[in-house]
N, C-alpha and C. Protein backbone atom coordinates (compact mmCIF):
# COMPACT_ATOMS: atom_id res chain seq x y z
N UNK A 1 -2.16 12.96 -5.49
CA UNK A 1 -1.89 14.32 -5.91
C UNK A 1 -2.80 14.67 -7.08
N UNK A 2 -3.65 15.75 -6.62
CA UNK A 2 -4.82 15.54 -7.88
C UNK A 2 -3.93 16.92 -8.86
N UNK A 3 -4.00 16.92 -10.55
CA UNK A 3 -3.66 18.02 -11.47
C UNK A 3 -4.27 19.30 -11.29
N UNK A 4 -3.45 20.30 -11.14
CA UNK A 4 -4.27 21.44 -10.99
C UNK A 4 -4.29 21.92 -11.98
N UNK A 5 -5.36 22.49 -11.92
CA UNK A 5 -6.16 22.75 -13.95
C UNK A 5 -5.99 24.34 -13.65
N UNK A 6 -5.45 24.96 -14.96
CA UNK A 6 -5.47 26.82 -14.74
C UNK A 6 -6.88 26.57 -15.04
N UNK A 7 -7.53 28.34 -15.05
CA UNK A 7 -8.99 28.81 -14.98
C UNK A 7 -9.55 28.42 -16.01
N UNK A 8 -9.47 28.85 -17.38
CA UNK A 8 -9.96 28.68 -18.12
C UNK A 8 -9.97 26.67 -19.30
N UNK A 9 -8.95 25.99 -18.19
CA UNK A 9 -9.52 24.78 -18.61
C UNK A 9 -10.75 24.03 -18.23
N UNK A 10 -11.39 23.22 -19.12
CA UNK A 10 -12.70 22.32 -18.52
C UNK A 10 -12.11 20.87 -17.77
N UNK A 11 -12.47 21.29 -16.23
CA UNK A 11 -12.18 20.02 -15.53
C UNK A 11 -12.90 18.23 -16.06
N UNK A 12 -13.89 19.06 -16.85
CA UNK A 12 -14.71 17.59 -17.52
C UNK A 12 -14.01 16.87 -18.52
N UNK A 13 -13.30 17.46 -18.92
CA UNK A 13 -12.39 16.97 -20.04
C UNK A 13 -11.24 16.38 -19.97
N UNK A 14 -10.98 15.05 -20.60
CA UNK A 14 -9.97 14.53 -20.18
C UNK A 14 -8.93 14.99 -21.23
N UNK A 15 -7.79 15.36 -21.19
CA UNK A 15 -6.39 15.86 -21.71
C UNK A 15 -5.77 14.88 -21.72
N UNK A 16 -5.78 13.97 -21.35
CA UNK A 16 -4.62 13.36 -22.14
C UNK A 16 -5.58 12.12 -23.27
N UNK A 17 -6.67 12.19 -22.89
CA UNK A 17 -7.37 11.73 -24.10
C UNK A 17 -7.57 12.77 -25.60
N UNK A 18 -7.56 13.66 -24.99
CA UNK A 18 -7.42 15.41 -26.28
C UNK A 18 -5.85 14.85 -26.77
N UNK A 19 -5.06 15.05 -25.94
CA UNK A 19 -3.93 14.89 -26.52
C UNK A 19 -3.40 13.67 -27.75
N UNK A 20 -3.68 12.62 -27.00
CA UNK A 20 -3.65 11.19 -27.89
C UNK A 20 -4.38 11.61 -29.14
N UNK A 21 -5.59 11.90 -29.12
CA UNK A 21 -6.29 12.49 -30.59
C UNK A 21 -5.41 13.23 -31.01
N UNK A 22 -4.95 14.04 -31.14
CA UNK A 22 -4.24 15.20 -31.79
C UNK A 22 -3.10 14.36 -32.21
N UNK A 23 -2.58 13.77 -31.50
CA UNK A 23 -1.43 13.00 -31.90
C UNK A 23 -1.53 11.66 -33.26
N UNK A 24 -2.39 11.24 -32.88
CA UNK A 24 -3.32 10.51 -33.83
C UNK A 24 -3.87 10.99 -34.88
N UNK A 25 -4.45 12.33 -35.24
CA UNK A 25 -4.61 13.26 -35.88
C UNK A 25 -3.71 13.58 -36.93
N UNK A 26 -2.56 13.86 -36.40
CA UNK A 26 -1.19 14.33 -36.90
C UNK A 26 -0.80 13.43 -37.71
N UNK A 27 -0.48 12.38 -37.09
CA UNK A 27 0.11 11.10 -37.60
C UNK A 27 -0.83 10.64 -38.94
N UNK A 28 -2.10 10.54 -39.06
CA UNK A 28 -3.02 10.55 -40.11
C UNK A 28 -2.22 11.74 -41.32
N UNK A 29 -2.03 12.91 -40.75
CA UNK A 29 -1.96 13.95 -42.07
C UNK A 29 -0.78 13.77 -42.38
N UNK A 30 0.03 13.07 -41.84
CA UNK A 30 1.38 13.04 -42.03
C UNK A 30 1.60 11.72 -42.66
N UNK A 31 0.48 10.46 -42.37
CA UNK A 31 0.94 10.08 -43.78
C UNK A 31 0.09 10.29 -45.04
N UNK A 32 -0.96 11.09 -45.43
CA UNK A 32 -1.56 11.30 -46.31
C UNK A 32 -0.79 12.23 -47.04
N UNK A 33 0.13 12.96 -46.43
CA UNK A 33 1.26 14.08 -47.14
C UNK A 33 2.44 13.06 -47.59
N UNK A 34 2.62 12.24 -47.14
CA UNK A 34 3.51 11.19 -47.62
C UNK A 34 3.34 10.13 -49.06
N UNK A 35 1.58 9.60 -48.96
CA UNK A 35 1.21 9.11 -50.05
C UNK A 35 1.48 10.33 -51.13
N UNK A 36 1.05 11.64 -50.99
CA UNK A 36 0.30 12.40 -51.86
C UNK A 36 1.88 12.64 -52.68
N UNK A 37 3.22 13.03 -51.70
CA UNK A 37 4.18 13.37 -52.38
C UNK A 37 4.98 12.15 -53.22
N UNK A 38 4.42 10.46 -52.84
CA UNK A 38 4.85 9.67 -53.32
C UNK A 38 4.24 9.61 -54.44
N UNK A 39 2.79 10.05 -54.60
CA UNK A 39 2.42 9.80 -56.20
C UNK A 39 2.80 10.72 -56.89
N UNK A 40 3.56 12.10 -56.20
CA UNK A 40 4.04 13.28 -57.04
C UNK A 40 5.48 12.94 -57.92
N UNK A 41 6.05 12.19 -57.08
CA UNK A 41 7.07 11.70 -57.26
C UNK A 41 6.98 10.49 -58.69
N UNK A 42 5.82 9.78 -58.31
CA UNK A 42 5.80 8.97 -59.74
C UNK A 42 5.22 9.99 -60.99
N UNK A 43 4.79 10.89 -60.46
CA UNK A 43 4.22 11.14 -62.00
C UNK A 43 5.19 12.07 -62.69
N UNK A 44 6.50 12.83 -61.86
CA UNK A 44 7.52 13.57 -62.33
C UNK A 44 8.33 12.21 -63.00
N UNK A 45 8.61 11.42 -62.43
CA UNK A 45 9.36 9.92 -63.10
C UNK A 45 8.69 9.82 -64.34
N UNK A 46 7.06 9.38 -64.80
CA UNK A 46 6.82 9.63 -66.20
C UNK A 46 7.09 10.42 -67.13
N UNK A 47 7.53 11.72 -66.53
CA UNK A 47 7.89 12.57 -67.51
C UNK A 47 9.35 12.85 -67.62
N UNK A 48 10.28 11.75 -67.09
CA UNK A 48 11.80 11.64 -67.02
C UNK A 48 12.40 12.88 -66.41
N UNK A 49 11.50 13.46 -65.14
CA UNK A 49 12.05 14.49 -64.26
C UNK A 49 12.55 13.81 -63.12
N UNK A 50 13.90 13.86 -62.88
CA UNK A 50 15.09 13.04 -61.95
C UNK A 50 15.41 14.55 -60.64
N UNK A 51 15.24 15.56 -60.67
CA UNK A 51 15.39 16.34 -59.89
C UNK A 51 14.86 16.75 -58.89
N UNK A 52 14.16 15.77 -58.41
CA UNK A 52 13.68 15.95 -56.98
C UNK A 52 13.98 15.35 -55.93
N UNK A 53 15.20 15.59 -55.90
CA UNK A 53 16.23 14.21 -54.66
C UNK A 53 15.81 14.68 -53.25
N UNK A 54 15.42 16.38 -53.07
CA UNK A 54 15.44 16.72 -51.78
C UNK A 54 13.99 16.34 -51.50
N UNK A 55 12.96 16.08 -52.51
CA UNK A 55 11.63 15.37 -51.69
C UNK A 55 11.91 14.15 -51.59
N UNK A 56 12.77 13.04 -52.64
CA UNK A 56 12.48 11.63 -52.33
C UNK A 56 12.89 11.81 -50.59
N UNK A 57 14.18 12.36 -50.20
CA UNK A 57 14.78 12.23 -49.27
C UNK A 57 13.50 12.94 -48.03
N UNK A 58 13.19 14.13 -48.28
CA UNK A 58 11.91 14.25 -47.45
C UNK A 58 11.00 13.06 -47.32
N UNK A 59 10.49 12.60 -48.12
CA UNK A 59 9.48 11.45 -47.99
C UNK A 59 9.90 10.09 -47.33
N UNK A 60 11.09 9.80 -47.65
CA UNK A 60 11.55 8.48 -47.03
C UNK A 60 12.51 8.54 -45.32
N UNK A 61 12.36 10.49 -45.13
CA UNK A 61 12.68 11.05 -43.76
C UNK A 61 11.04 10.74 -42.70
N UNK A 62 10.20 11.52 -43.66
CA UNK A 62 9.18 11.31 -43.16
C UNK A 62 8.82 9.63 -42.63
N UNK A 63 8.69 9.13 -43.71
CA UNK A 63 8.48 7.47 -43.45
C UNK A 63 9.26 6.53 -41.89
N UNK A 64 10.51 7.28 -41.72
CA UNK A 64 11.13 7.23 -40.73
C UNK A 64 10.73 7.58 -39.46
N UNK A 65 10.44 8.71 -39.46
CA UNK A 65 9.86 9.05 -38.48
C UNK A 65 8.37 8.51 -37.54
N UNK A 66 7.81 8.61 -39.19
CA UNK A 66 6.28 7.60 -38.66
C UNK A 66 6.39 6.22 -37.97
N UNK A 67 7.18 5.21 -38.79
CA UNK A 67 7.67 4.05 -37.87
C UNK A 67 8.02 4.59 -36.46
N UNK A 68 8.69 5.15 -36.36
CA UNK A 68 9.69 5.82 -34.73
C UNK A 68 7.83 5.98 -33.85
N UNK A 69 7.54 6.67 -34.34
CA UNK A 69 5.83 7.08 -33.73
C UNK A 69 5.16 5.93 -33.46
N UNK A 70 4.92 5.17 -34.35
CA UNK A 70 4.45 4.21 -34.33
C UNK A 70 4.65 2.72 -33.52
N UNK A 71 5.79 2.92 -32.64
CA UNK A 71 6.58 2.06 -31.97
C UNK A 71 5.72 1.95 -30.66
């Protein structure tokens, strides 16, 4: 059963190799948003700022998720 491609896709192109990139892609920015809010997180701690429970909890949601991906 060959995929039928609408008009304006390129039959030369493989999609699910596009796809895997993008996914791969993602997963890259998603943990560089993870480092970036973990060092945000230490440098509010130097200045004895304790009020950012809803990012630790974002960041260690995130972290979760990436493992799950990563499986």
């Amino acid at each position: 059963m060959t995929q039928k491609l609408h008009p304006w896709e390129n039959p030369e192109q493989d999609y699910a190799r596009t796809l895997a990139k993008r996914r791969s892609e993602r997963r890259y920015r998603s943990l560089q948003l993870v480092k970036t809010l973990k060092i945000l997180l230490t440098e509010f701690k130097k200045y004895d700022v304790n009020n950012f429970n809803s990012a630790k909890k974002f960041v260690s949601r995130m972290q979760r998720e990436l493992k799950k991906l990563e499986k």
